[in-house]
N, C-alpha and C. Protein backbone atom coordinates (compact mmCIF):
# COMPACT_ATOMS: atom_id res chain seq x y z
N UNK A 1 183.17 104.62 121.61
CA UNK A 1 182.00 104.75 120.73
C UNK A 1 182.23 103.89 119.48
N UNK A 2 181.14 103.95 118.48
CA UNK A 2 181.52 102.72 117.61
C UNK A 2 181.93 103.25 116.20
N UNK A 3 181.93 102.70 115.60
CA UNK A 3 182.46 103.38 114.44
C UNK A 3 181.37 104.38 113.82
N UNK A 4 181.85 106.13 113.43
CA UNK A 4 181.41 106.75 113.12
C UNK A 4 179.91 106.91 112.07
N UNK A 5 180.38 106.02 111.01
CA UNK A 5 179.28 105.87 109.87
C UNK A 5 178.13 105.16 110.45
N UNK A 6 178.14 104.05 111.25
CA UNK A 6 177.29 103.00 112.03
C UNK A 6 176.40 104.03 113.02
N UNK A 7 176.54 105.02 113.64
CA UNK A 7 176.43 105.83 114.85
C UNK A 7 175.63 106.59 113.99
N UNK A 8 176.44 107.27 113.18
CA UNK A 8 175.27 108.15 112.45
C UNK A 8 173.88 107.61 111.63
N UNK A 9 174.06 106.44 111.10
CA UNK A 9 172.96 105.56 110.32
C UNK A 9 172.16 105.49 111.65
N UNK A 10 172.12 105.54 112.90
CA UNK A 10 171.72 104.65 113.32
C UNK A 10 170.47 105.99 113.89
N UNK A 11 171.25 107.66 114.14
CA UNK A 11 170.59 108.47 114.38
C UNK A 11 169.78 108.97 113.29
N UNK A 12 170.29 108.79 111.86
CA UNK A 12 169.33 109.33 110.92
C UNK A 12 168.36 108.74 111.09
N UNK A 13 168.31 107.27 111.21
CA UNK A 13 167.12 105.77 111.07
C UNK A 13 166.07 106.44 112.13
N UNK A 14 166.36 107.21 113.27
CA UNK A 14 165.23 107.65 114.38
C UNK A 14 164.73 108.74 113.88
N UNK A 15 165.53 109.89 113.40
CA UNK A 15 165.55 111.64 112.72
C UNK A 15 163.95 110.92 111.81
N UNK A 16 164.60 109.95 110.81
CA UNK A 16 163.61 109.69 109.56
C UNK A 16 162.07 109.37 110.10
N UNK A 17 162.13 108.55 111.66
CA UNK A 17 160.44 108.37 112.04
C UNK A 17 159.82 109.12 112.52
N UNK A 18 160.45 110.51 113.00
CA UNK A 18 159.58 111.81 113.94
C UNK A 18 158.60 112.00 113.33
N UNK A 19 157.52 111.63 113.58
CA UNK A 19 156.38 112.46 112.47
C UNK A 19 155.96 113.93 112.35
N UNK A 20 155.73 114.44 111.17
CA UNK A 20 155.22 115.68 110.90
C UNK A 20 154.57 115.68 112.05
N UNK A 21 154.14 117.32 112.29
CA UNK A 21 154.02 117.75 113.47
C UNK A 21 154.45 117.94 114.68
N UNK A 22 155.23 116.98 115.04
CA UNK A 22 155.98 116.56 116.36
C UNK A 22 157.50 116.52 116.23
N UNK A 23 158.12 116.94 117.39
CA UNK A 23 160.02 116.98 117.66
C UNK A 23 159.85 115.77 118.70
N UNK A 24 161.30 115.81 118.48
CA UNK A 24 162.54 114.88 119.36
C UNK A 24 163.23 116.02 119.95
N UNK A 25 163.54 115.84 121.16
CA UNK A 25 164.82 116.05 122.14
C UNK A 25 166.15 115.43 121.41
N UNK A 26 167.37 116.63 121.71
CA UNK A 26 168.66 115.69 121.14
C UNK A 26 168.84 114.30 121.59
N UNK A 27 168.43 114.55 123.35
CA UNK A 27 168.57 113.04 124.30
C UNK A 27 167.61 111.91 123.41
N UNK A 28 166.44 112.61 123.61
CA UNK A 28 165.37 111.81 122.74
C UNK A 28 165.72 110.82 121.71
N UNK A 29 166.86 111.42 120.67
CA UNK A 29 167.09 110.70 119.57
C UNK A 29 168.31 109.89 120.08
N UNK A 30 168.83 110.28 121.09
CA UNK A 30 170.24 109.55 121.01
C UNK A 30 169.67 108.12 122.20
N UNK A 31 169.19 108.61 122.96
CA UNK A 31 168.09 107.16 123.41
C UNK A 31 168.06 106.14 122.37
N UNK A 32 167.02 106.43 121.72
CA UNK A 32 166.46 105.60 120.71
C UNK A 32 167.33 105.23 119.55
N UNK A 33 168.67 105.79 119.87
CA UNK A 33 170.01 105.26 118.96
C UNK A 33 170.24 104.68 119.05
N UNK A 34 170.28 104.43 120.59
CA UNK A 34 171.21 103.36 121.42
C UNK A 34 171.89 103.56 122.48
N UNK A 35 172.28 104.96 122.92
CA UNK A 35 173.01 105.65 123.64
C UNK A 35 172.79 106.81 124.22
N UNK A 36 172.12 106.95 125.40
CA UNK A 36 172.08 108.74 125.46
C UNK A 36 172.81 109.23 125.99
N UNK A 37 173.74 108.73 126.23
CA UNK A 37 174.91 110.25 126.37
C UNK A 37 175.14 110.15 124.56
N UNK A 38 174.48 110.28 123.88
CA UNK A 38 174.37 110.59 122.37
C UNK A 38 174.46 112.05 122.22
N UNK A 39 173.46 112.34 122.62
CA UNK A 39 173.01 113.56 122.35
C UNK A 39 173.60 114.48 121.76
N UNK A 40 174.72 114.79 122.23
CA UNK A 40 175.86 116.03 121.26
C UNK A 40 176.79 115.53 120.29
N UNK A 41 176.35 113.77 119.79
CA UNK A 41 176.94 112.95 119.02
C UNK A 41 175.52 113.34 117.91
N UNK A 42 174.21 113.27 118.49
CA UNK A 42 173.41 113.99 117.62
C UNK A 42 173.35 114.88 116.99
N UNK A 43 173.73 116.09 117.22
CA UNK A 43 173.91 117.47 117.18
C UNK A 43 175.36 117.54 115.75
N UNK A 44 176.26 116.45 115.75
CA UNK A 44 177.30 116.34 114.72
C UNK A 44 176.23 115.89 113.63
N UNK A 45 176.06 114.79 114.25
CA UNK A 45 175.23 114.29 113.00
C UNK A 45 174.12 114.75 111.87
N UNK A 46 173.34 115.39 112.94
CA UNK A 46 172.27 116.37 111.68
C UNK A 46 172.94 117.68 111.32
N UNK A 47 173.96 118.26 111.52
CA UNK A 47 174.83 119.52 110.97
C UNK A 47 175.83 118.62 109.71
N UNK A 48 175.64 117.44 109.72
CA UNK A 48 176.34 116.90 108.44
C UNK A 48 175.19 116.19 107.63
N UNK A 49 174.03 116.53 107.82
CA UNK A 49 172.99 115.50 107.19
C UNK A 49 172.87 115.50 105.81
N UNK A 50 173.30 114.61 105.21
CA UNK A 50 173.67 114.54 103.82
C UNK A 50 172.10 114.24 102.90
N UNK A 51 171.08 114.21 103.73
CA UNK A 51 169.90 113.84 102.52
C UNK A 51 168.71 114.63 103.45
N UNK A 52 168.74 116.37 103.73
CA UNK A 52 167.81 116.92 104.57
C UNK A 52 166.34 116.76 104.04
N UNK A 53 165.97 116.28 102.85
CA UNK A 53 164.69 116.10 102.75
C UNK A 53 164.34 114.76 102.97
N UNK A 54 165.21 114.05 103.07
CA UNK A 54 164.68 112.45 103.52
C UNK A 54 164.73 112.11 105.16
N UNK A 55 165.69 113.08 105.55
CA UNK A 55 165.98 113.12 107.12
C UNK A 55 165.58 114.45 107.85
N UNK A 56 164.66 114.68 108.15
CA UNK A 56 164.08 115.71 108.37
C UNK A 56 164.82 116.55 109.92
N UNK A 57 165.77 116.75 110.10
CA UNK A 57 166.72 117.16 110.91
C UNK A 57 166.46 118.52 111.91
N UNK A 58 165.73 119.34 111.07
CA UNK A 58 164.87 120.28 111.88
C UNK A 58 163.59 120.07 112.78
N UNK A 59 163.30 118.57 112.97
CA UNK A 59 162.37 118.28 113.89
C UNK A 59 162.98 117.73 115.15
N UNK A 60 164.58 118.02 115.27
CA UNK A 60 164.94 117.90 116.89
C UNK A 60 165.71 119.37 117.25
N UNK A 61 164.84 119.36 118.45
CA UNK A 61 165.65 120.32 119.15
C UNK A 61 165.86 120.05 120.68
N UNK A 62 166.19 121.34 121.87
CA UNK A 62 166.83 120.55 122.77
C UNK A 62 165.62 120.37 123.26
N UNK A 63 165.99 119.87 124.86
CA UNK A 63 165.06 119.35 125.49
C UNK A 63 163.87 120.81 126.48
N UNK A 64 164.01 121.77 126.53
CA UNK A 64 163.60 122.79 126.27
C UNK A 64 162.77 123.30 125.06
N UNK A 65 163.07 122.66 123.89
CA UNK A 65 161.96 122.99 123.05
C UNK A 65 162.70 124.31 121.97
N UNK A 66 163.85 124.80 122.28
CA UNK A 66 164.41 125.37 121.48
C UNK A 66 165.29 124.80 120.53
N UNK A 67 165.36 126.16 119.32
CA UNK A 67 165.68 125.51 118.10
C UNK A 67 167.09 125.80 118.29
N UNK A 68 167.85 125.35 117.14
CA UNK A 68 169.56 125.41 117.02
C UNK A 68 169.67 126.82 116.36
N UNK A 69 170.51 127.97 117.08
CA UNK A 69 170.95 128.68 115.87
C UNK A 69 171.82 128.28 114.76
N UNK A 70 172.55 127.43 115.00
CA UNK A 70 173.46 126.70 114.05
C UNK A 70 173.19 125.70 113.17
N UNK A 71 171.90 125.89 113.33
CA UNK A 71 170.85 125.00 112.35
C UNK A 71 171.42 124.94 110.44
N UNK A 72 172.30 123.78 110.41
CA UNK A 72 173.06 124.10 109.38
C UNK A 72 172.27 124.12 107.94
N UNK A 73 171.09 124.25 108.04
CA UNK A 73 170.04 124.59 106.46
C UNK A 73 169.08 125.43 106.34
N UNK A 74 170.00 126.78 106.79
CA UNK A 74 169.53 128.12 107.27
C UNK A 74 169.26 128.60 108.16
N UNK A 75 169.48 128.24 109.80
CA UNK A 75 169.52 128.86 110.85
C UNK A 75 168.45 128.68 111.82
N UNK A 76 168.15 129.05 112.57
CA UNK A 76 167.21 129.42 113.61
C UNK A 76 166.14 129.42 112.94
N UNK A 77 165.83 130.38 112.39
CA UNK A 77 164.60 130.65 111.90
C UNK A 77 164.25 129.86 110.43
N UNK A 78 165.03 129.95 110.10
CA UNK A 78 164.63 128.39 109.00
C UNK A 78 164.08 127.36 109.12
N UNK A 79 164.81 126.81 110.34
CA UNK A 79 164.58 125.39 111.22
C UNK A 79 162.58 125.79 111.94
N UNK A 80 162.62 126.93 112.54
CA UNK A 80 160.98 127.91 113.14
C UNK A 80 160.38 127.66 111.51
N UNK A 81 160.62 127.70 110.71
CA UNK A 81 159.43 127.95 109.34
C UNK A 81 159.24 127.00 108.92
N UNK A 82 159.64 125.64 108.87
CA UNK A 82 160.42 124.85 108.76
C UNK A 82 159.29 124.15 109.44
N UNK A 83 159.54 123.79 111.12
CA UNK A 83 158.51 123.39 112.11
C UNK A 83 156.82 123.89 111.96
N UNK A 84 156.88 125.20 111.73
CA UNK A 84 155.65 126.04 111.81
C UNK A 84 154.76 125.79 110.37
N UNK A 85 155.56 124.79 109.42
CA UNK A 85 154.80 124.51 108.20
C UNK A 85 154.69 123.05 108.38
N UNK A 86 155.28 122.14 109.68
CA UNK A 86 154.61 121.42 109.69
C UNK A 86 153.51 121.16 110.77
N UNK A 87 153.23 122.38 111.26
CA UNK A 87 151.23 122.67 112.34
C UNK A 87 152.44 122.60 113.90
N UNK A 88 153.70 122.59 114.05
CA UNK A 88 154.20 122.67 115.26
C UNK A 88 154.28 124.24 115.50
N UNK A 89 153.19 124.93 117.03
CA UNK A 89 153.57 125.88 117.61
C UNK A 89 154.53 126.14 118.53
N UNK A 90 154.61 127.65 118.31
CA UNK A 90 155.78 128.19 119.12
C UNK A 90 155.37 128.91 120.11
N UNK A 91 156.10 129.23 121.19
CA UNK A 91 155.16 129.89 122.46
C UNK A 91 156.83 130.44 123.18
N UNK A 92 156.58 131.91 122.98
CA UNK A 92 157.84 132.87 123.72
C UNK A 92 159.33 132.21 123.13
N UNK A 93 158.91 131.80 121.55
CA UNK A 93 160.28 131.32 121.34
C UNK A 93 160.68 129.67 121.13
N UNK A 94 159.83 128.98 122.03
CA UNK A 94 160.33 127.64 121.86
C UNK A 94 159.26 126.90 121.50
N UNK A 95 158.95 125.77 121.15
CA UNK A 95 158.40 124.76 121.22
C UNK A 95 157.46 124.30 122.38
N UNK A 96 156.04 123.98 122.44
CA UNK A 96 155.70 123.48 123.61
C UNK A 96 155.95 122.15 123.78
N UNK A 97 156.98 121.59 124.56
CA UNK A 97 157.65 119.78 124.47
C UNK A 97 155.75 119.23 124.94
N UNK A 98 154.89 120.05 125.80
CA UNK A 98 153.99 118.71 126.27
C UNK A 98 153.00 118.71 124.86
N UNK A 99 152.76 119.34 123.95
CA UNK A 99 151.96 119.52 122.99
C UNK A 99 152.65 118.82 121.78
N UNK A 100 153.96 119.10 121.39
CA UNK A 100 154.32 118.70 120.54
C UNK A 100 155.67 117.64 120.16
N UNK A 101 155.91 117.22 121.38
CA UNK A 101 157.00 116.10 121.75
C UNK A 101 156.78 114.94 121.02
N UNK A 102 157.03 114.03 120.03
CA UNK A 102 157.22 112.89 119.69
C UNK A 102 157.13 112.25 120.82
N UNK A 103 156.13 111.28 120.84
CA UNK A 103 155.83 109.93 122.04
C UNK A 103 156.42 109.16 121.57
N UNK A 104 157.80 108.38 122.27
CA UNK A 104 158.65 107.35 121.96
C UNK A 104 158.42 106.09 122.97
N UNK A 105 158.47 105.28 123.12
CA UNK A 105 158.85 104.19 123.95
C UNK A 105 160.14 104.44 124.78
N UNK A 106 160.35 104.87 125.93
CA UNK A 106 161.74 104.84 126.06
C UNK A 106 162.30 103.27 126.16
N UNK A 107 163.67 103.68 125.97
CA UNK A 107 164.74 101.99 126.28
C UNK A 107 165.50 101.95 127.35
């Protein structure tokens, strides 16, 4: 893998375009990194996110549509209030991915 700081710039740079309303998949973001076997290289990265209001880190979850309990800027349900204030619904818990999935280009 490449050097640490480069890897992470490269996942915040995708985190930063999700638009309000809409999530990313961990895969989702690590795609559009550069790499998807990323994904749990993602998961380091937004639990260290050093600027959470510029990198909006609570708009990925997995590919299921559920949130992180380990959601490191208050939890589960932080990350749910969080989503739910930006017009993203929840349905038995998760996310609906076909309603509210970020449309990416894949690579």
């Amino acid at each position: 893998m490449e050097n640490q700081e480069n890897t992470f710039s490269k996942i915040y740079e995708v985190v930063r375009r999700i638009p309000r309303g809409r999530v990313a998949s961990y895969g989702q973001v690590a795609a559009l990194a550069g790499n998807r076997r990323w994904a749990r290289v993602v998961g380091y990265a937004l639990h260290v996110n050093p600027d959470p209001e510029g990198i909006p880190c609570y708009r990925v979850v997995t590919k299921d549509g559920r949130v992180s309990e380990a959601f490191a800027f208050g939890g589960g349900n932080r990350q749910i209030e969080l989503l739910q204030a930006d017009g993203v619904e929840f349905t038995d818990g998760r996310v609906d991915m076909k309603r509210f999935q970020w449309e990416t280009p894949w690579i």
